[in-house]
N, C-alpha and C. Protein backbone atom coordinates (compact mmCIF):
# COMPACT_ATOMS: atom_id res chain seq x y z
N UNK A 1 -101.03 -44.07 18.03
CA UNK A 1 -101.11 -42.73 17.50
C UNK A 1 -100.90 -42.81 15.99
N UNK A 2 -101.49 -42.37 15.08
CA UNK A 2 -101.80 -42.19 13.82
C UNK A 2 -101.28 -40.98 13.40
N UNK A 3 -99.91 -40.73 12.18
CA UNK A 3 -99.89 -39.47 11.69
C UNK A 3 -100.71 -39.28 10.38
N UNK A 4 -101.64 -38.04 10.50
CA UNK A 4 -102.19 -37.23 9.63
C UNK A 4 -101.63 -36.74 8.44
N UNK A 5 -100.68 -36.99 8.19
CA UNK A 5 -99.91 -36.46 6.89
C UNK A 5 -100.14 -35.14 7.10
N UNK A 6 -100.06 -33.66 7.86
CA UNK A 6 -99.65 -33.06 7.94
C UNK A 6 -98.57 -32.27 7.86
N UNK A 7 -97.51 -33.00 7.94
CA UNK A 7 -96.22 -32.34 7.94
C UNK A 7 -95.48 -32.77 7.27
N UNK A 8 -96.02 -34.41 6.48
CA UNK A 8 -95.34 -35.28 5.87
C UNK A 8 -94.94 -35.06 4.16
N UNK A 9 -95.93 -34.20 3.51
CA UNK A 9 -95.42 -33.33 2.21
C UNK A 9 -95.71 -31.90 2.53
N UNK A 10 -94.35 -31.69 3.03
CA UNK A 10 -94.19 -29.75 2.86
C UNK A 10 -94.39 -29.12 1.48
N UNK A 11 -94.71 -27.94 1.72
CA UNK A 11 -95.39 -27.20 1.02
C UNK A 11 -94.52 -25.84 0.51
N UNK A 12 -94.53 -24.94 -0.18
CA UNK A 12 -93.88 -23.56 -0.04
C UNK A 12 -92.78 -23.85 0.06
N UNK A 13 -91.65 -22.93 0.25
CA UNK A 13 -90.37 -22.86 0.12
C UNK A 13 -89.63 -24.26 0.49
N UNK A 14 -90.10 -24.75 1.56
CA UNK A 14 -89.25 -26.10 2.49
C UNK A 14 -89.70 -27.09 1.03
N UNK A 15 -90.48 -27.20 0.51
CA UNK A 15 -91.13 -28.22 -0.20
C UNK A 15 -90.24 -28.25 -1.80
N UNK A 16 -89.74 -26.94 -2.04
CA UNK A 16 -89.52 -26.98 -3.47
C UNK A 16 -87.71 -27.08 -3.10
N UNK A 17 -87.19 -26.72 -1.94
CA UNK A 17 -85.92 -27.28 -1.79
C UNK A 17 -85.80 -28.62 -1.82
N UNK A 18 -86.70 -29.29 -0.80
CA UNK A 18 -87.07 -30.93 -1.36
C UNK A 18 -86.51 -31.64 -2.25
N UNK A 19 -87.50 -30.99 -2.96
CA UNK A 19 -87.44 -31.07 -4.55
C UNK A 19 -86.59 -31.67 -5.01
N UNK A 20 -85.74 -29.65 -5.25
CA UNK A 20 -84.68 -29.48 -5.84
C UNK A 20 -83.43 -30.71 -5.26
N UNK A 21 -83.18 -30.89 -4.34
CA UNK A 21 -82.31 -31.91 -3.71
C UNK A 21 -82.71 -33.21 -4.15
N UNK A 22 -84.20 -33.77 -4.49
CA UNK A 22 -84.09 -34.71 -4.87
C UNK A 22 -83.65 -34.72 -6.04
N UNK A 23 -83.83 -33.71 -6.98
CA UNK A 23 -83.26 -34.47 -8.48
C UNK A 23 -81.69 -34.06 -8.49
N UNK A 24 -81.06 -33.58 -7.77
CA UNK A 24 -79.79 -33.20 -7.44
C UNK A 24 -79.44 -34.05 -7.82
N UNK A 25 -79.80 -35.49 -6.55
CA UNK A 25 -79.44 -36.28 -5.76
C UNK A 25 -79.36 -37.60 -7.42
N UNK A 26 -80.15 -37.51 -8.41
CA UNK A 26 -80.43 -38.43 -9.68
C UNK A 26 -78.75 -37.93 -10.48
N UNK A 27 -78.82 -36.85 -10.53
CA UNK A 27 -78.31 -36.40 -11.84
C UNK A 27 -76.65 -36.95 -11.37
N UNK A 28 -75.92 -37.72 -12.03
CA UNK A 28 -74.49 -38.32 -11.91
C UNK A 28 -73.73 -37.08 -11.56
N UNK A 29 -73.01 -36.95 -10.87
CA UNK A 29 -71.72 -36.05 -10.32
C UNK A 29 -71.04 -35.38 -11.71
N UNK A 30 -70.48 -36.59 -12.47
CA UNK A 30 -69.66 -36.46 -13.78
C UNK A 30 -70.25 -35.61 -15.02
N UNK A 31 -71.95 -35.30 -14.89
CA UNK A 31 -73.12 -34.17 -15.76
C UNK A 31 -73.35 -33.01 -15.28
N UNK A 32 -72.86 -32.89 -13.80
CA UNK A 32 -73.58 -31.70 -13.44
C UNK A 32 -72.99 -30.31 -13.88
N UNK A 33 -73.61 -29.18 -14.71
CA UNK A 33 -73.06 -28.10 -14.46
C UNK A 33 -72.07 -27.40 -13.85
N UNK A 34 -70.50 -26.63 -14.18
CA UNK A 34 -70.21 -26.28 -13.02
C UNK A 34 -70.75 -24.79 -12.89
N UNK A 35 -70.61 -24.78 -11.45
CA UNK A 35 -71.36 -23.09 -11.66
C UNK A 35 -69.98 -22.37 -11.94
N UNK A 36 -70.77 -20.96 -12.56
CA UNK A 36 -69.92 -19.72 -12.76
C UNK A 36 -69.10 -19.53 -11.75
N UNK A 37 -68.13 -18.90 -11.79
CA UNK A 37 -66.93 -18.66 -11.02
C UNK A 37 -67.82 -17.00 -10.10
N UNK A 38 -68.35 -16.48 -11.11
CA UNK A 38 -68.80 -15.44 -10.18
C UNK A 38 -70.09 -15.18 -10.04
N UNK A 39 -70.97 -16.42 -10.25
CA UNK A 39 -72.50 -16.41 -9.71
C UNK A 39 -72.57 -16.63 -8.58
N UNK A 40 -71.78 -16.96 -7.52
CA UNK A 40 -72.09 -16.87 -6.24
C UNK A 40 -71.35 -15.68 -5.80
N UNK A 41 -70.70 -14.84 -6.34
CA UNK A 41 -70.33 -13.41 -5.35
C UNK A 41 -71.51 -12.84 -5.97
N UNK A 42 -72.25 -12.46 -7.60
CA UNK A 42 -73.05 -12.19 -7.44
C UNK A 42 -74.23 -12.30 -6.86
N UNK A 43 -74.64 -13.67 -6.44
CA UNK A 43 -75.71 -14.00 -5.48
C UNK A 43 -75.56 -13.04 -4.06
N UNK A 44 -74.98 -13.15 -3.49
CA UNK A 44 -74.30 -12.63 -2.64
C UNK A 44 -74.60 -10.74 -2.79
N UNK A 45 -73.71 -10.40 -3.57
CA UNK A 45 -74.38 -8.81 -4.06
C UNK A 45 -73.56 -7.68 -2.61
N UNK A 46 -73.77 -6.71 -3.51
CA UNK A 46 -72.63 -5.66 -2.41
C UNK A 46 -73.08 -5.55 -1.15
N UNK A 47 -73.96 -6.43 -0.89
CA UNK A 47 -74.71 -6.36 0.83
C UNK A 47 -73.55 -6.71 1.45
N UNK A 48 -72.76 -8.26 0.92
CA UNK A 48 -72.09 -8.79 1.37
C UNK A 48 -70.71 -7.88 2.08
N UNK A 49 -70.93 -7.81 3.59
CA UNK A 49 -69.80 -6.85 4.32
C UNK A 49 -68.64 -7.61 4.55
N UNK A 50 -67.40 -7.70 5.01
CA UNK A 50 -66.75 -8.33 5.99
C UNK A 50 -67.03 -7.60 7.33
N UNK A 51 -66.73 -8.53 8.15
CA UNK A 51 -67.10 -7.67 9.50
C UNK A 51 -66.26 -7.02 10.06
N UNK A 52 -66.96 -6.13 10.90
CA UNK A 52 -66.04 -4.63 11.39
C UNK A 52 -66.76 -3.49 10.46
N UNK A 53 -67.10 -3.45 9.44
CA UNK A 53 -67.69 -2.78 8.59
C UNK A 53 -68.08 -1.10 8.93
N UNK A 54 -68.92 -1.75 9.75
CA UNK A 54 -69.60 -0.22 10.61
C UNK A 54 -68.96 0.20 11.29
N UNK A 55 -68.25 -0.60 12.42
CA UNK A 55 -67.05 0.30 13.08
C UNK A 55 -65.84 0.84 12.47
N UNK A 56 -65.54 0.49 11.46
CA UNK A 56 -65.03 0.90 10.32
C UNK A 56 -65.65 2.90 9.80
N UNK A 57 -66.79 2.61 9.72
CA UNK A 57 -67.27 3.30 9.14
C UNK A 57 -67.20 4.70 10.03
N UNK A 58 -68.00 4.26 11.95
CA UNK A 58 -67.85 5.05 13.11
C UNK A 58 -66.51 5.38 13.26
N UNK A 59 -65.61 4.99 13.43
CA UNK A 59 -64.31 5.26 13.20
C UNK A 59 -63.81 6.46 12.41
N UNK A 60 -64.27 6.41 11.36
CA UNK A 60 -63.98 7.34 10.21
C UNK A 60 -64.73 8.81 9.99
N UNK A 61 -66.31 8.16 10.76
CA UNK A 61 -67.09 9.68 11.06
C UNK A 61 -66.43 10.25 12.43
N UNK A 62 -65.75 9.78 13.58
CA UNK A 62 -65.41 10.30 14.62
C UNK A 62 -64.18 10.82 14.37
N UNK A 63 -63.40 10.09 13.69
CA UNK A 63 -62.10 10.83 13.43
C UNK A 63 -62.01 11.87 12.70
N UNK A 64 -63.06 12.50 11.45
CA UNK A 64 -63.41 13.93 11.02
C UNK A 64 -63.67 14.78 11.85
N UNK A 65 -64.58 14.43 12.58
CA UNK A 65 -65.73 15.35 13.22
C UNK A 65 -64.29 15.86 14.42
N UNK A 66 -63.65 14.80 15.32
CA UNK A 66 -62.38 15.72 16.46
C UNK A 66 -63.29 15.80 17.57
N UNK A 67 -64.35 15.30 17.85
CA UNK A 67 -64.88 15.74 19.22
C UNK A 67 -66.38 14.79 19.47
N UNK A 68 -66.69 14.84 20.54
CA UNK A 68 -68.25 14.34 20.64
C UNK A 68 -69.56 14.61 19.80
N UNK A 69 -69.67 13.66 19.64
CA UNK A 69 -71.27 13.08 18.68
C UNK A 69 -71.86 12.48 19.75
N UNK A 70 -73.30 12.53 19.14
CA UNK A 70 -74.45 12.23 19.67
C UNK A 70 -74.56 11.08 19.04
N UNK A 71 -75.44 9.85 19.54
CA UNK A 71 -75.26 8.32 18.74
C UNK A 71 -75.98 8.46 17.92
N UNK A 72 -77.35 9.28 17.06
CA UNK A 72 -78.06 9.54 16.35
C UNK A 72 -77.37 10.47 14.85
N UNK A 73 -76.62 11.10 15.13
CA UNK A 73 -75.25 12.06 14.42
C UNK A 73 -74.93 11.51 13.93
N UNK A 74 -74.11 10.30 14.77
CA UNK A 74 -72.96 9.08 14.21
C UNK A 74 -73.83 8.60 13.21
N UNK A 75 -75.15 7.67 13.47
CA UNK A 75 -75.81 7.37 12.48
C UNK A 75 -75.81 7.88 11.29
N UNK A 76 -76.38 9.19 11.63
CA UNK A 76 -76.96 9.24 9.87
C UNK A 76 -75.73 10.21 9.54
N UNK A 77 -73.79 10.16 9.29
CA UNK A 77 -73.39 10.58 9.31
C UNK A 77 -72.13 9.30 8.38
N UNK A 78 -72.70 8.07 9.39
CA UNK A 78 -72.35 6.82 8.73
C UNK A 78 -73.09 6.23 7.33
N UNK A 79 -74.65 6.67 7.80
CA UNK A 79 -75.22 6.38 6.18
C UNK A 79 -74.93 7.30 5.57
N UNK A 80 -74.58 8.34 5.60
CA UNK A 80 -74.23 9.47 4.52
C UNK A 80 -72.41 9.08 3.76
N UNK A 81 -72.19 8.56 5.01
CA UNK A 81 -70.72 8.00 4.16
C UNK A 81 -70.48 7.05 3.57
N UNK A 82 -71.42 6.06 3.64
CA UNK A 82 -71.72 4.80 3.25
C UNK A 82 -72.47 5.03 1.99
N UNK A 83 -73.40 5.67 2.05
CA UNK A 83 -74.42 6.12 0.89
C UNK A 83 -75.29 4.73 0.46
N UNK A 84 -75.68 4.26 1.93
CA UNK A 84 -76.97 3.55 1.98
C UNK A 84 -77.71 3.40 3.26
N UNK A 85 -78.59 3.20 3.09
CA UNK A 85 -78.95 2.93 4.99
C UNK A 85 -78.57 1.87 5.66
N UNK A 86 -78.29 2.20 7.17
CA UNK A 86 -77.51 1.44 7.90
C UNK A 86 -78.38 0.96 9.35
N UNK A 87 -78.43 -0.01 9.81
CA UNK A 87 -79.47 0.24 10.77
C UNK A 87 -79.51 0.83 12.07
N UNK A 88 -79.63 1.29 12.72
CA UNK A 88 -79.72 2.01 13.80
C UNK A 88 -79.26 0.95 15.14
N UNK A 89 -79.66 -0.24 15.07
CA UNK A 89 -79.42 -1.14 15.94
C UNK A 89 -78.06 -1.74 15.71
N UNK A 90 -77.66 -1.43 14.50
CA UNK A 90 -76.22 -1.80 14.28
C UNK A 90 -74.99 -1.01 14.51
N UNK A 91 -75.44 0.03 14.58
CA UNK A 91 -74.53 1.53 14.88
C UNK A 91 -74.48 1.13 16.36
N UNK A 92 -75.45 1.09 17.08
CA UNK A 92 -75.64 1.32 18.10
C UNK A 92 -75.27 0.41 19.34
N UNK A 93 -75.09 -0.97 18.55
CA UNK A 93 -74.60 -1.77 19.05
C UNK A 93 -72.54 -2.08 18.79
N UNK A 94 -72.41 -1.47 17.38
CA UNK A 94 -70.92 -1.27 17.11
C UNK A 94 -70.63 -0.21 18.09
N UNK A 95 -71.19 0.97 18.72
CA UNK A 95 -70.74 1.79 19.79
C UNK A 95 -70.28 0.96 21.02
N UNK A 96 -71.68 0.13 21.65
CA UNK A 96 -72.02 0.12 22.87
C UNK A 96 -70.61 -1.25 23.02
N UNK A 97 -70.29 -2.35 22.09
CA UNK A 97 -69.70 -3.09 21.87
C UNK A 97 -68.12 -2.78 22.38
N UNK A 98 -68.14 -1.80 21.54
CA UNK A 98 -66.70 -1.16 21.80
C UNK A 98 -66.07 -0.24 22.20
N UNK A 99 -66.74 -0.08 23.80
CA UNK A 99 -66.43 1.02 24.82
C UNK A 99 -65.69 0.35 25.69
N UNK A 100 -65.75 -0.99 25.76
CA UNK A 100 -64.99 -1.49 26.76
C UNK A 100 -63.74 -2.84 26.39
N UNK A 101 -63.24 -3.25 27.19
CA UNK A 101 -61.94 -4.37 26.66
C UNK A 101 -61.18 -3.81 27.12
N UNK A 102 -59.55 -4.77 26.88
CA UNK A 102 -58.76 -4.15 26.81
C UNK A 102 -58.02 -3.01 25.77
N UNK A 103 -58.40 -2.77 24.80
CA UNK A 103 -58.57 -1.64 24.22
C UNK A 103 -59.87 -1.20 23.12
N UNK A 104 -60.48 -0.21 23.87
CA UNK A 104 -61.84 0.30 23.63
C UNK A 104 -61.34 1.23 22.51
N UNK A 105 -62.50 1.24 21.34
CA UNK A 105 -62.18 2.22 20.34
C UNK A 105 -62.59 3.88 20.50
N UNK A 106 -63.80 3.55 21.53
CA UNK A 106 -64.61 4.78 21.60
C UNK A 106 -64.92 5.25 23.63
N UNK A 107 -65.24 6.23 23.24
CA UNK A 107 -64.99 6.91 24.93
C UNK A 107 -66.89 6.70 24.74
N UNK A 108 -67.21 6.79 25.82
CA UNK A 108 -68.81 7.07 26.49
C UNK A 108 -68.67 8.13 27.25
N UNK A 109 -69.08 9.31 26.63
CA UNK A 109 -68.79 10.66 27.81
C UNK A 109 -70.36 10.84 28.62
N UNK A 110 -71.00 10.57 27.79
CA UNK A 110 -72.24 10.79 28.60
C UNK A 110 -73.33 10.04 27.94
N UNK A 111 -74.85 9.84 28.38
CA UNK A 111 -75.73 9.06 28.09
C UNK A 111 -75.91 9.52 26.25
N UNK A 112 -75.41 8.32 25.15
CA UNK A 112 -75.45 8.67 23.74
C UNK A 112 -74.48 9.91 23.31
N UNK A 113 -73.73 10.25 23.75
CA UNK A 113 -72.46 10.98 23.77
C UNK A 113 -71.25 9.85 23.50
N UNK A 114 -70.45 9.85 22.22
CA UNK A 114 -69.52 9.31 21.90
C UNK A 114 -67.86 10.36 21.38
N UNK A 115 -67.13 9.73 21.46
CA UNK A 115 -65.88 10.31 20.74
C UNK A 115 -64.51 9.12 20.88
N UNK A 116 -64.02 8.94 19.94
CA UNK A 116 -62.89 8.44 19.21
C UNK A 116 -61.72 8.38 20.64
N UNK A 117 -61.75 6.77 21.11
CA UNK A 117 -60.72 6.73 22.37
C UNK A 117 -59.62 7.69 21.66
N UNK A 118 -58.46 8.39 22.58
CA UNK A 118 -57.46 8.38 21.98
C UNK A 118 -57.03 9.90 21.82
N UNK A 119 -58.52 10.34 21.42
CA UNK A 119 -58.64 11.80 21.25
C UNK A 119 -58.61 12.58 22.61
C-alpha cells in the first residue's frame, strides 16, 4: 500500500499550528518572550464564566419573581439580567439538571413550570 501524500502536509488551521510549533520548538527556552501577565485573561474575554453561572443567574430570577415561571420566562428574564444572550439549551438544561439529588434547587410543578425549591 502506497501513501498519497494526502494527509501528509495539512493545510488550513491544523497546518499553520504545525508551523507555529515547529519554530517554537528552534527558538532556545532562555529568548523566548514572556507573555503578558494579562494577555491570556484577555484572550479569554468576559465569555469566560465559572461554572454554575446560569443557575446562578435562575436562582436570582426565581427568587424575585416568589412563584412559578414558565421555562421560556426564566429565559429571557435571565438574558435580561445578564444583559446578553444566553442559550436556551443552557437554561434549560441548568433547570432540568437541578430538580433532582439530594438537594434540588428548583421544584418541577408541571410540564416547563418551575419555582425556587424551598418556596
Amino acid at each position: 500500500m502506497d501513501l498519497i501524500g494526502v494527509l501528509s502536509n495539512p493545510v488550513g488551521p491544523l497546518g499553520v499550528l504545525l508551523d507555529w510549533a515547529g519554530r517554537e520548538a528552534e527558538v532556545p527556552a532562555g529568548h523566548r518572550p514572556a507573555p503578558h501577565p494579562g494577555q491570556a485573561a484577555r484572550a479569554i474575554g468576559t465569555r469566560h464564566r465559572r461554572p454554575g453561572w446560569i443557575v446562578d443567574a435562575i436562582v436570582r430570577v426565581l427568587a424575585d419573581r416568589r412563584g412559578p415561571m414558565q421555562a421560556r420566562a426564566i429565559h429571557a428574564a435571565v438574558e435580561a439580567l445578564l444583559g446578553e444572550p444566553v442559550l436556551w439549551g443552557s437554561v434549560k438544561s441548568s433547570l432540568a439538571t437541578n430538580v433532582s439529588g439530594s438537594t434540588p434547587r428548583f421544584v418541577r410543578l408541571a410540564r416547563g413550570r418551575y419555582v425556587l425549591a424551598g418556596l
